[in-house]
PDB file of N, CA and C in Angstrom:
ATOM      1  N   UNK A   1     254.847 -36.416 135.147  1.00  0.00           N
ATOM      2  CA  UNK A   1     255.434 -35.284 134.475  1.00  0.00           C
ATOM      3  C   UNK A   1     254.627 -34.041 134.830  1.00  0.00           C
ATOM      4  N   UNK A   2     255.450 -32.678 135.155  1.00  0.00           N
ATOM      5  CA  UNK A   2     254.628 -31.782 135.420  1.00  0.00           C
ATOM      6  C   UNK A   2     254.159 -30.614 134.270  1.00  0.00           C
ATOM      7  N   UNK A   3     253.392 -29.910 134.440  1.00  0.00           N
ATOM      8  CA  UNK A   3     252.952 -28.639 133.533  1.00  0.00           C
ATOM      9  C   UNK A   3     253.998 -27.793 133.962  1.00  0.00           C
ATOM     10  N   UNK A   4     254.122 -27.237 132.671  1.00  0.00           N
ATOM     11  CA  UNK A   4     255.289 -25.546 132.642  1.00  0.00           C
ATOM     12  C   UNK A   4     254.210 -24.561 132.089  1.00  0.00           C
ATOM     13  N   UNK A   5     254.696 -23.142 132.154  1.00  0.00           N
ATOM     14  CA  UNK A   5     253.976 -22.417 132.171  1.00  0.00           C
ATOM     15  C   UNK A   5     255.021 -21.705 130.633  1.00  0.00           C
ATOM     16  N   UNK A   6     254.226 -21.355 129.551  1.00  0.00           N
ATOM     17  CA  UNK A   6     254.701 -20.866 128.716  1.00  0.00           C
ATOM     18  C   UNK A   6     254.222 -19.414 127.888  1.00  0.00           C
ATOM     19  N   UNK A   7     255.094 -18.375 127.978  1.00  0.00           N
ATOM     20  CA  UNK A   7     254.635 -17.084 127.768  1.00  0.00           C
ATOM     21  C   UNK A   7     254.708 -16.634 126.512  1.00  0.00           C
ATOM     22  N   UNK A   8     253.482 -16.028 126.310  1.00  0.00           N
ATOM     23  CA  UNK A   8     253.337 -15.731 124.143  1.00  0.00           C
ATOM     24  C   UNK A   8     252.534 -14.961 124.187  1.00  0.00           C
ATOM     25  N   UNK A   9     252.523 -13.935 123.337  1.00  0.00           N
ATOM     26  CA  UNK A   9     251.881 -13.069 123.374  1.00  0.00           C
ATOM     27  C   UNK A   9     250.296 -13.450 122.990  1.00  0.00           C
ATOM     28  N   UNK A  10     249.424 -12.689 123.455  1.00  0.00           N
ATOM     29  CA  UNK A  10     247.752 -12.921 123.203  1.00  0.00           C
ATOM     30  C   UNK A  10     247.590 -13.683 122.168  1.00  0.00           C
ATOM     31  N   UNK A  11     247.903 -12.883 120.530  1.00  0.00           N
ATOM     32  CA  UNK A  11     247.564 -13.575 119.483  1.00  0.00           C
ATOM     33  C   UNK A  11     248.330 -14.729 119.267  1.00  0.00           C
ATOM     34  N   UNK A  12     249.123 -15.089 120.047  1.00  0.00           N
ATOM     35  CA  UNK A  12     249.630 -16.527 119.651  1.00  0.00           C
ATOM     36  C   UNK A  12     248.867 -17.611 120.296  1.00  0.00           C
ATOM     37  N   UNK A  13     248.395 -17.086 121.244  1.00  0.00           N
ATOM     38  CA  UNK A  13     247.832 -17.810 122.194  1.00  0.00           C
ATOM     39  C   UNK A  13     246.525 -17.986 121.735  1.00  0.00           C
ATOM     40  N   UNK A  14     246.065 -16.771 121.217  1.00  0.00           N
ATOM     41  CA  UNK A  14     244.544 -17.338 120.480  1.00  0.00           C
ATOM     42  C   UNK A  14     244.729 -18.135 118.859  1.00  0.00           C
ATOM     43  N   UNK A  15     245.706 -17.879 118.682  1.00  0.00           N
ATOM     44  CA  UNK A  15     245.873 -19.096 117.206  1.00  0.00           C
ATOM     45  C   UNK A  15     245.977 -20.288 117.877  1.00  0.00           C
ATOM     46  N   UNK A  16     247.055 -20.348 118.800  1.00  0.00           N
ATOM     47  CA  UNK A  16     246.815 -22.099 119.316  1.00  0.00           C
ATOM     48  C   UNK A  16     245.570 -22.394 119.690  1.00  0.00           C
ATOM     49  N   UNK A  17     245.143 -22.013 120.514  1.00  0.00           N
ATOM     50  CA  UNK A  17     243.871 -21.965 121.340  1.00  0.00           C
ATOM     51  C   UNK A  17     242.268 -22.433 119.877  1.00  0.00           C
ATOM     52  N   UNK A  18     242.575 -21.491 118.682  1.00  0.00           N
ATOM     53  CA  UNK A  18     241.962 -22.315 117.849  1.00  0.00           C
ATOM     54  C   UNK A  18     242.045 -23.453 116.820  1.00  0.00           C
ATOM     55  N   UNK A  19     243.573 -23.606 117.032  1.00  0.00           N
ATOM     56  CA  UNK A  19     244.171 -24.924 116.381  1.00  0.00           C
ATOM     57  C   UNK A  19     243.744 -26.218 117.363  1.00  0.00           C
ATOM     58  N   UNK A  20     243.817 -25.914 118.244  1.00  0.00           N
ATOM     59  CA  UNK A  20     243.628 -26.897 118.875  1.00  0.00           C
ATOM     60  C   UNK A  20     242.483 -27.247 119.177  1.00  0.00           C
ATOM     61  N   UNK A  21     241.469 -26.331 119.049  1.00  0.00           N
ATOM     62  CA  UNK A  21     240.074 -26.347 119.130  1.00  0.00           C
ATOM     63  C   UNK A  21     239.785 -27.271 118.219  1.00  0.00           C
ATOM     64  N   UNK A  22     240.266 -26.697 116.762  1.00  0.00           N
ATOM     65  CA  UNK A  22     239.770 -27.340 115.522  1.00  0.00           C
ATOM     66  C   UNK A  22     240.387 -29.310 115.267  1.00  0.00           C
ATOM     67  N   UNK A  23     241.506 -29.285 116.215  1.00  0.00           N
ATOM     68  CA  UNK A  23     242.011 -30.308 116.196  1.00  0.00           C
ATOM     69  C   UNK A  23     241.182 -31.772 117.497  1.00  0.00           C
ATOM     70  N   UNK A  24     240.618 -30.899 118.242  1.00  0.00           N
ATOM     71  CA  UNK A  24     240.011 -31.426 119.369  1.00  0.00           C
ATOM     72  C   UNK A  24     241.013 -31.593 120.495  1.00  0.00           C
ATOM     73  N   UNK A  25     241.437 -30.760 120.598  1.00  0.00           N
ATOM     74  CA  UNK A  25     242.694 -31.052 121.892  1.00  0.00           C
ATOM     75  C   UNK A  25     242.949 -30.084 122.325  1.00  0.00           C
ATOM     76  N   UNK A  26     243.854 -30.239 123.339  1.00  0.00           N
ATOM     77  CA  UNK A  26     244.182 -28.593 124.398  1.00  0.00           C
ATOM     78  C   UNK A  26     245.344 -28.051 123.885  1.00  0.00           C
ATOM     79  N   UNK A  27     245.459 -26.846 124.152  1.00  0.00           N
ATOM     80  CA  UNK A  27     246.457 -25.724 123.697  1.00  0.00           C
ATOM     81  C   UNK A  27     247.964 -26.896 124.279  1.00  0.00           C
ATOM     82  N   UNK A  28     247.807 -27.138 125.085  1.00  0.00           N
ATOM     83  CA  UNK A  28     249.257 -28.220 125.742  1.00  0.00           C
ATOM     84  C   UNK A  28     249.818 -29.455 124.716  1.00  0.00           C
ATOM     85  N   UNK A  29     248.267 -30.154 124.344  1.00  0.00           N
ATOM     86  CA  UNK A  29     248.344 -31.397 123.479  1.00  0.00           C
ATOM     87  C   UNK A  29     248.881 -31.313 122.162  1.00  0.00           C
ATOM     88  N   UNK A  30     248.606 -29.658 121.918  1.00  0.00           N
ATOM     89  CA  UNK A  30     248.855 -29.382 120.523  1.00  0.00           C
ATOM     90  C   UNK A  30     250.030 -28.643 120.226  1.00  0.00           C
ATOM     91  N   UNK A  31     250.626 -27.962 121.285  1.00  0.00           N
ATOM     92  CA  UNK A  31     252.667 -27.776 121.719  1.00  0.00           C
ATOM     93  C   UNK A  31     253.371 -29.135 121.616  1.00  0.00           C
ATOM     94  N   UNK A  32     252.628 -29.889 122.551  1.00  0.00           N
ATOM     95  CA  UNK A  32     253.453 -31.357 122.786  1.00  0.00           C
ATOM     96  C   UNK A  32     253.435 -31.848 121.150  1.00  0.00           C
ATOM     97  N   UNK A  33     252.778 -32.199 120.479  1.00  0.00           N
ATOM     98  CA  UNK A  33     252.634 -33.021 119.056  1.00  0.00           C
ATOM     99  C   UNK A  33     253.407 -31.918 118.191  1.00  0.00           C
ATOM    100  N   UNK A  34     253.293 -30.339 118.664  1.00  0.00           N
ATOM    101  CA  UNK A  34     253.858 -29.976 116.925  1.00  0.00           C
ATOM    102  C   UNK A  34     255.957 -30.026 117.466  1.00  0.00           C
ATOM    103  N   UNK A  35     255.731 -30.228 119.181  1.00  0.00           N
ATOM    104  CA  UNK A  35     257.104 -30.320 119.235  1.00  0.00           C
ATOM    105  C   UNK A  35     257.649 -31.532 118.489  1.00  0.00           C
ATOM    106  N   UNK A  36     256.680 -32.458 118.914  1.00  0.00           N
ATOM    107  CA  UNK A  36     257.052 -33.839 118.780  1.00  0.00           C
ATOM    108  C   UNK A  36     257.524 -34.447 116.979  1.00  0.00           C
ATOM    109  N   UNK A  37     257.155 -33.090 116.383  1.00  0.00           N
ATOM    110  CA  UNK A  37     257.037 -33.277 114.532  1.00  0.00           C
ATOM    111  C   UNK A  37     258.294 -32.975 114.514  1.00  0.00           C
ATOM    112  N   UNK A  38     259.072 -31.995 115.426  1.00  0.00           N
ATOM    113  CA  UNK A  38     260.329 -31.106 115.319  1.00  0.00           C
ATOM    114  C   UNK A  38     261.670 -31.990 115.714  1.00  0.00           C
ATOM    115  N   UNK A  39     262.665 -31.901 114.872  1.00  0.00           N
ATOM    116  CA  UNK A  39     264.207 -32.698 115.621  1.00  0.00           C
ATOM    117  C   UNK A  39     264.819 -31.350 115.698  1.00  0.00           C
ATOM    118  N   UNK A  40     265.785 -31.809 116.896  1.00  0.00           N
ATOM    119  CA  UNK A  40     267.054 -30.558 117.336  1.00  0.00           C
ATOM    120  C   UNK A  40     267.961 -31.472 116.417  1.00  0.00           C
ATOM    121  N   UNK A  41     269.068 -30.517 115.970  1.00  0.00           N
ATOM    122  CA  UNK A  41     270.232 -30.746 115.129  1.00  0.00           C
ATOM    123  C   UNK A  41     270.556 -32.253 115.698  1.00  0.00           C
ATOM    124  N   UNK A  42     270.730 -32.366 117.250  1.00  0.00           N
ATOM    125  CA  UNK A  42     271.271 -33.167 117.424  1.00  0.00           C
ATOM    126  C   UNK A  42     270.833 -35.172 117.376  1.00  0.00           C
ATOM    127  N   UNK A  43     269.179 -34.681 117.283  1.00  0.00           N
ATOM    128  CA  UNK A  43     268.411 -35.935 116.839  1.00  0.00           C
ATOM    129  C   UNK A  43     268.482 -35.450 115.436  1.00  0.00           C
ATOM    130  N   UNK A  44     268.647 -35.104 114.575  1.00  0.00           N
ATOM    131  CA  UNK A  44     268.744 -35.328 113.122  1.00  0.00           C
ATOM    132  C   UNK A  44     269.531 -35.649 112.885  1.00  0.00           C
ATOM    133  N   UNK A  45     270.947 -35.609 113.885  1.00  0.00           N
ATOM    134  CA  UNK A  45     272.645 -36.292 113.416  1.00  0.00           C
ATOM    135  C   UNK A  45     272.495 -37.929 113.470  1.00  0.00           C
ATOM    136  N   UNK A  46     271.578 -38.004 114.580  1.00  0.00           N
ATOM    137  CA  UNK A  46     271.126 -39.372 114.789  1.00  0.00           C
ATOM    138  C   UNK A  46     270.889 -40.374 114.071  1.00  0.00           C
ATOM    139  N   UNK A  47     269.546 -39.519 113.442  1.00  0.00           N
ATOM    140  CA  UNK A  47     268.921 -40.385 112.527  1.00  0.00           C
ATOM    141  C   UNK A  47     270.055 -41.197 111.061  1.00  0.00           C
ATOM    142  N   UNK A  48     270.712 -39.313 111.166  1.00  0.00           N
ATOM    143  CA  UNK A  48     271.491 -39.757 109.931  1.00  0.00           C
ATOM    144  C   UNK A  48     272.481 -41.041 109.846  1.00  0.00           C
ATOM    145  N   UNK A  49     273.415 -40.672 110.939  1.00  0.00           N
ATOM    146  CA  UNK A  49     274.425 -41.868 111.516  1.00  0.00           C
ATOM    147  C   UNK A  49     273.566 -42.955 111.491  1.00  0.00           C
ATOM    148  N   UNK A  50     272.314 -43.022 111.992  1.00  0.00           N
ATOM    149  CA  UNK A  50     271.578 -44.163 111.971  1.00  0.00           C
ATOM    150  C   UNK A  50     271.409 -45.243 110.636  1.00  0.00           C
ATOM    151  N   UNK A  51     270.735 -44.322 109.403  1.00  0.00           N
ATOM    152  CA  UNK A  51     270.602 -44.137 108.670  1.00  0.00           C
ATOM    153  C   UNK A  51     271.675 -45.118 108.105  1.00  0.00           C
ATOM    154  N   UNK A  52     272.666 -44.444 107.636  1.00  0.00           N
ATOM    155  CA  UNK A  52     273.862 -44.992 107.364  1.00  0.00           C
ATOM    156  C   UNK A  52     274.786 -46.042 107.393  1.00  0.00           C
ATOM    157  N   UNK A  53     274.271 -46.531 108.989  1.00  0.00           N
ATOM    158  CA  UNK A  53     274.856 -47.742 109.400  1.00  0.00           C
ATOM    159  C   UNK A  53     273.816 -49.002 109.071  1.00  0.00           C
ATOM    160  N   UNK A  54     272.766 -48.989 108.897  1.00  0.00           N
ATOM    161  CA  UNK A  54     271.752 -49.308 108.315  1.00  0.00           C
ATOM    162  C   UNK A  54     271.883 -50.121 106.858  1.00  0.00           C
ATOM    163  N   UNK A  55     272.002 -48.830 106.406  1.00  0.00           N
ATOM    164  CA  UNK A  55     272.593 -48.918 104.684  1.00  0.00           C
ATOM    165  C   UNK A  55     273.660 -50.170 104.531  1.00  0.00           C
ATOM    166  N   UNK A  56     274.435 -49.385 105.074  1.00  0.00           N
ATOM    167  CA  UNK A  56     275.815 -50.266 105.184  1.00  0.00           C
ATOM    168  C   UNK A  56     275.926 -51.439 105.454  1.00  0.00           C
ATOM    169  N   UNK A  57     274.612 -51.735 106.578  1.00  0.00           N
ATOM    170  CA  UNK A  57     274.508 -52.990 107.065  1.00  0.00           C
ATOM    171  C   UNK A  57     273.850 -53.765 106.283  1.00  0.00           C
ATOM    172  N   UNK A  58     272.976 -53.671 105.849  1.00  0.00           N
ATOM    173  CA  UNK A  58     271.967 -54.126 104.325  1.00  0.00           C
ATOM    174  C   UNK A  58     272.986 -54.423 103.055  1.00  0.00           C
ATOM    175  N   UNK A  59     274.294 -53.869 102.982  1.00  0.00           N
ATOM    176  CA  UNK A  59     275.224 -53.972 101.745  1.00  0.00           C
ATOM    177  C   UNK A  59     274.885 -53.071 100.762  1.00  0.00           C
ATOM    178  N   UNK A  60     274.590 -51.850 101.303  1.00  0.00           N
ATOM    179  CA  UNK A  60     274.437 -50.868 100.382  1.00  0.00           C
ATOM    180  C   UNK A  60     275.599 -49.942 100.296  1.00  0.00           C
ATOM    181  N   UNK A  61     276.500 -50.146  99.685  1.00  0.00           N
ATOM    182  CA  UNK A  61     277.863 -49.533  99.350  1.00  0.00           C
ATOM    183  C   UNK A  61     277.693 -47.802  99.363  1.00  0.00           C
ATOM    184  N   UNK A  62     277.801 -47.509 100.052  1.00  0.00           N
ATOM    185  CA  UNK A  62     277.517 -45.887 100.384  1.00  0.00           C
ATOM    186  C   UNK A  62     278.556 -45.168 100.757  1.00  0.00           C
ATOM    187  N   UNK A  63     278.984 -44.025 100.149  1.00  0.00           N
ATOM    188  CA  UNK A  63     280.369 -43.044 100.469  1.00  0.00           C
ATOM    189  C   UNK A  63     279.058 -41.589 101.339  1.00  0.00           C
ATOM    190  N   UNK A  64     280.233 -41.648 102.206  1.00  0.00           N
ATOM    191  CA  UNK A  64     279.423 -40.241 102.893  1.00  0.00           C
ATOM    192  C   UNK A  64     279.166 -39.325 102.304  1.00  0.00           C
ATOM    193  N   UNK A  65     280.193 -38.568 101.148  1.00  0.00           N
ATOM    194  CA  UNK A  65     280.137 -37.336 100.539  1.00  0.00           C
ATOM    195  C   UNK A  65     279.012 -37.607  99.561  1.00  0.00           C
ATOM    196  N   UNK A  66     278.703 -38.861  98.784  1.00  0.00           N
ATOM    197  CA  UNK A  66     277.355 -39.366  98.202  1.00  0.00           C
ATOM    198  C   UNK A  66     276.166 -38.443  98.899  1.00  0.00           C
ATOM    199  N   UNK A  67     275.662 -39.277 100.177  1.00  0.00           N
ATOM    200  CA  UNK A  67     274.394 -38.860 100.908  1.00  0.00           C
ATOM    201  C   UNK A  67     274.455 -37.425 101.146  1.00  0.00           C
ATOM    202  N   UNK A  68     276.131 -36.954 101.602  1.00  0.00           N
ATOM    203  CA  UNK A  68     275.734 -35.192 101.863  1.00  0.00           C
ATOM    204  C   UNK A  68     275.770 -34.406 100.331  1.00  0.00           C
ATOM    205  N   UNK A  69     275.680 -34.880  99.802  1.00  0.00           N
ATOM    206  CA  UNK A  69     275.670 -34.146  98.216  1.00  0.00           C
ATOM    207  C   UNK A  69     273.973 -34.205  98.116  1.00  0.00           C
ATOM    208  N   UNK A  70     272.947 -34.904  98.281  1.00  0.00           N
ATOM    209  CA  UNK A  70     271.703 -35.387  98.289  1.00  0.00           C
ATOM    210  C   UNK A  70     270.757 -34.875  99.580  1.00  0.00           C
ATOM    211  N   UNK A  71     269.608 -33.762  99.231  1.00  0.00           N
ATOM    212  CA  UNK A  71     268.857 -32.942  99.794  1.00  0.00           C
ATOM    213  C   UNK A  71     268.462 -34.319 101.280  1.00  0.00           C
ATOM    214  N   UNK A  72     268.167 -35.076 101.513  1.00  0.00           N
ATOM    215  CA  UNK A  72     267.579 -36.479 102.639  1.00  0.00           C
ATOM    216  C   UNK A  72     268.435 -37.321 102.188  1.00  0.00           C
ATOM    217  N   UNK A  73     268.325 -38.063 103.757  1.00  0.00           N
ATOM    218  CA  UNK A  73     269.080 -39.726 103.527  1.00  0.00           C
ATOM    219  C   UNK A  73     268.140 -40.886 102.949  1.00  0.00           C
ATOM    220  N   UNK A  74     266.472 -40.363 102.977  1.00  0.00           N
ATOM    221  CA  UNK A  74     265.526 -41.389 102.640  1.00  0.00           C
ATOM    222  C   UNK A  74     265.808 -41.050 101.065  1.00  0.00           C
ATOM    223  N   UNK A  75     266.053 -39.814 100.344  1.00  0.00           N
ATOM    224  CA  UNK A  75     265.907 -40.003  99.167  1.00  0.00           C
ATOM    225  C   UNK A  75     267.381 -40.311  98.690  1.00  0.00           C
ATOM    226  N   UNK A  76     268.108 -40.190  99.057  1.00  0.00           N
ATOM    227  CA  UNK A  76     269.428 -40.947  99.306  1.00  0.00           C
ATOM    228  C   UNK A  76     269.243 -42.492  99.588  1.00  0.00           C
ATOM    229  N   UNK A  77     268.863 -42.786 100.299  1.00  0.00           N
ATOM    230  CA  UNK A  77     268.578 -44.428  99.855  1.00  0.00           C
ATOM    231  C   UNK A  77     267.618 -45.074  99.062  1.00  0.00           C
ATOM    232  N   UNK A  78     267.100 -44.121  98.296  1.00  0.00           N
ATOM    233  CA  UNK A  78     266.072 -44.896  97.513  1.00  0.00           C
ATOM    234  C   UNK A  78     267.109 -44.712  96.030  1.00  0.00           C
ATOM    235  N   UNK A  79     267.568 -43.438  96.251  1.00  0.00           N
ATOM    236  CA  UNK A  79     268.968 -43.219  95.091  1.00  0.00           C
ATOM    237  C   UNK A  79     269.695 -44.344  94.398  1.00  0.00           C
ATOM    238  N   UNK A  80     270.385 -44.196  96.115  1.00  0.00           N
ATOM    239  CA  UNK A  80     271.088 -45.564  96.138  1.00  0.00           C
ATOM    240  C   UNK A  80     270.928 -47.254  95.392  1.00  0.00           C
ATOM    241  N   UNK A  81     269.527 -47.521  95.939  1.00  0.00           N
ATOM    242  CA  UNK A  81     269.364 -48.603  96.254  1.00  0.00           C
ATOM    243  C   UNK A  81     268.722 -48.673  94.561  1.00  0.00           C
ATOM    244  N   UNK A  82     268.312 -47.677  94.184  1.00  0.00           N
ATOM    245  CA  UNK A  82     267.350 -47.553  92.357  1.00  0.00           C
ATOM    246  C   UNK A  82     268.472 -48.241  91.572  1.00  0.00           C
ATOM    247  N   UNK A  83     270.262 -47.716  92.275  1.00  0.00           N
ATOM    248  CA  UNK A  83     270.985 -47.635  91.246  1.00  0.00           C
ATOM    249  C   UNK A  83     271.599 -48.914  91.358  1.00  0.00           C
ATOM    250  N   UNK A  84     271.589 -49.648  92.615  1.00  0.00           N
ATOM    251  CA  UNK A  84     272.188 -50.514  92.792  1.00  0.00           C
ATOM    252  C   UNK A  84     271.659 -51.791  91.656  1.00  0.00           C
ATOM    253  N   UNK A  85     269.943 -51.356  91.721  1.00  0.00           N
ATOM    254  CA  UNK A  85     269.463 -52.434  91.124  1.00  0.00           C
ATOM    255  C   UNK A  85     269.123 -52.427  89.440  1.00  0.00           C
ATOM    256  N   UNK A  86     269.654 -51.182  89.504  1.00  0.00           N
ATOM    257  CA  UNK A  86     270.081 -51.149  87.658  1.00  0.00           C
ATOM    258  C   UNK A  86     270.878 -51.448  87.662  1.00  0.00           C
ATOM    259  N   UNK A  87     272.565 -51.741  88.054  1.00  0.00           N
ATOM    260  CA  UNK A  87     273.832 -52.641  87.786  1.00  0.00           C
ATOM    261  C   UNK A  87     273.542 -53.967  87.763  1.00  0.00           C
ATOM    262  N   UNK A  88     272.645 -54.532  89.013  1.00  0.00           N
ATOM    263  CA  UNK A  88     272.452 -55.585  89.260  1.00  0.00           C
ATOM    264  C   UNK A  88     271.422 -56.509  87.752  1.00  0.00           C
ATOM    265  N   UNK A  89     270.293 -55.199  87.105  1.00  0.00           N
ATOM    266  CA  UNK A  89     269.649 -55.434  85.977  1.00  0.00           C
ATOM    267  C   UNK A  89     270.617 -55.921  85.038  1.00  0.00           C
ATOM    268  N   UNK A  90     271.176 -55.294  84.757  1.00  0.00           N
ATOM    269  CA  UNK A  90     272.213 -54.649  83.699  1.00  0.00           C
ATOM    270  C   UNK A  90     273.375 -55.926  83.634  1.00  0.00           C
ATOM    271  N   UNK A  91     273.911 -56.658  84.883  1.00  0.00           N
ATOM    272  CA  UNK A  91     274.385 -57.859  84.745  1.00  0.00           C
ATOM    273  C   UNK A  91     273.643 -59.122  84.673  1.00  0.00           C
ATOM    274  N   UNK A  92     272.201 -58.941  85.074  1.00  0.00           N
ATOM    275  CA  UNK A  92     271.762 -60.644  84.820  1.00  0.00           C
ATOM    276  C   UNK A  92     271.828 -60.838  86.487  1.00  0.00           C
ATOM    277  N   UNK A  93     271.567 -60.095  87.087  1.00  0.00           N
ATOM    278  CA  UNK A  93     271.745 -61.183  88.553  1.00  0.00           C
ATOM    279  C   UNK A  93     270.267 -60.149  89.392  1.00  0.00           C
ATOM    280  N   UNK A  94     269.680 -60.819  90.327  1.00  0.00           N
ATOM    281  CA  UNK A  94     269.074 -60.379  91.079  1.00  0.00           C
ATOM    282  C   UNK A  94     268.999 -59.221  92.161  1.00  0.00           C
ATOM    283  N   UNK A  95     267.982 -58.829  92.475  1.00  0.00           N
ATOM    284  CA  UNK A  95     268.755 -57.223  93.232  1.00  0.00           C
ATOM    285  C   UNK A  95     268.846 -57.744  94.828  1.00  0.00           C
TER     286      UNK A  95
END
């Protein structure tokens, strides 16, 4: 893989330059990782669809408009899955 050359003005360049200092790594290592924290729309559709089919596959009875009503799909399945196992309480049967 090759190096690109990326243009920012001075003071950006000296904030990375001491983030990365403080982190022990190079101004490059420390672009690559905070990219690597970042999703484009289109890996977050991913996850979600992912997400979902997941659920579904586990037998977690899930309506779409549910999860998009709910800020995450992780706190959306913990939602989910809290409530599933209070019905499941609530009848006598195991979750």
């Amino acid at each position: 893989m090759g190096d690109s050359t990326i243009k920012v003005p001075d003071t950006t360049r000296d904030h990375l330059a001491a983030l990365a200092k403080e982190r022990g790594m190079t101004i490059g290592g420390l672009v690559t990782a905070l990219a690597n924290q970042e999703h484009t729309a289109e890996q977050l559709a991913e996850r979600v669809r992912e997400s979902r089919r997941l659920m579904r596959e586990h037998g977690i009875a899930v309506e779409d408009g549910d999860l998009d009503a709910m800020p995450s799909v992780l706190e959306n399945a913990y939602a989910v899955a809290a409530e599933k196992s209070v019905q499941n309480l609530k009848r006598g049967t195991a979750a």
